[in-house]
Protein backbone atom coordinates (compact mmCIF):
# COMPACT_ATOMS: atom_id res chain seq x y z
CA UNK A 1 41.83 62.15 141.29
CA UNK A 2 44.98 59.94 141.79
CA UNK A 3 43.03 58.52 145.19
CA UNK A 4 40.45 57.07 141.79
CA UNK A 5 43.47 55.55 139.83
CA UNK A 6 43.09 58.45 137.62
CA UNK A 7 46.01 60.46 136.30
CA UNK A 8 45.24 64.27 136.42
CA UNK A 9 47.09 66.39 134.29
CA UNK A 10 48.15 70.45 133.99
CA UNK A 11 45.46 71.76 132.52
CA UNK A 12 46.11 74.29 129.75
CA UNK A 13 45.21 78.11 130.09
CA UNK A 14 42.19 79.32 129.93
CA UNK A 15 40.77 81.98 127.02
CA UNK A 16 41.90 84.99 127.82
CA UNK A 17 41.19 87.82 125.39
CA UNK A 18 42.37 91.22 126.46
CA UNK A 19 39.92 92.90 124.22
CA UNK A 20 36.91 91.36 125.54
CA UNK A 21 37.41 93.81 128.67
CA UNK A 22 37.78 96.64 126.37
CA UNK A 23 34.25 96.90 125.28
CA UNK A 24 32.35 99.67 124.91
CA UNK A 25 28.83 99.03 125.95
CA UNK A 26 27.60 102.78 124.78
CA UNK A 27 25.69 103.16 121.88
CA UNK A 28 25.57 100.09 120.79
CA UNK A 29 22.24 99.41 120.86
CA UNK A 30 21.35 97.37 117.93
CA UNK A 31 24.51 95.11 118.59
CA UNK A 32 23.47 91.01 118.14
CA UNK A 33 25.06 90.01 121.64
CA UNK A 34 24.80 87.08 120.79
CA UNK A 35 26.35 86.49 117.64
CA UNK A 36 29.08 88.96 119.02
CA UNK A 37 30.37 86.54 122.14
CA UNK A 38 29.40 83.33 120.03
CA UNK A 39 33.01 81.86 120.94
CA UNK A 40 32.29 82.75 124.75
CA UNK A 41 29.16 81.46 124.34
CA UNK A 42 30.13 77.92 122.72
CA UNK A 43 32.78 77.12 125.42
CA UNK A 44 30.26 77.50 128.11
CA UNK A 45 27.67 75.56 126.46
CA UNK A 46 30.61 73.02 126.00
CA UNK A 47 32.01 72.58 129.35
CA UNK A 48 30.93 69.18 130.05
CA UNK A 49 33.19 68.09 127.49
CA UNK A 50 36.07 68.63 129.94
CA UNK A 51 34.73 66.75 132.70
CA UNK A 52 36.86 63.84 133.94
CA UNK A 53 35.94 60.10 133.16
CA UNK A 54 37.20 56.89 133.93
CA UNK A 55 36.17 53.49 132.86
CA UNK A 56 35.07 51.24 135.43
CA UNK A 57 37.23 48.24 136.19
């Protein structure tokens, strides 16, 4: 990015829960997926919020 003029910084760790590898899948049938990984789901939906922008000169 610095070849742009932009500045590119460290980014900061990703979300790594521990317990989201711990699932059990079995017998959970009637489980709302979807309400369940909500967070998961709302930083993928949101990752064009971390794209990087610069004005034009």
């Amino acid at each position: 990015m610095r070849q742009f003029g932009m500045v590119q910084v460290v980014p900061t760790n990703c979300a790594y829960d521990a317990q989201l590898h711990r699932i059990e899948l079995r017998g959970h049938h009637h489980e709302n997926w979807v309400t369940f990984h909500a967070s998961y789901i709302n930083m993928w939906e949101n990752r064009g919020d971390t794209i990087a922008t610069k004005e034009a000169k």
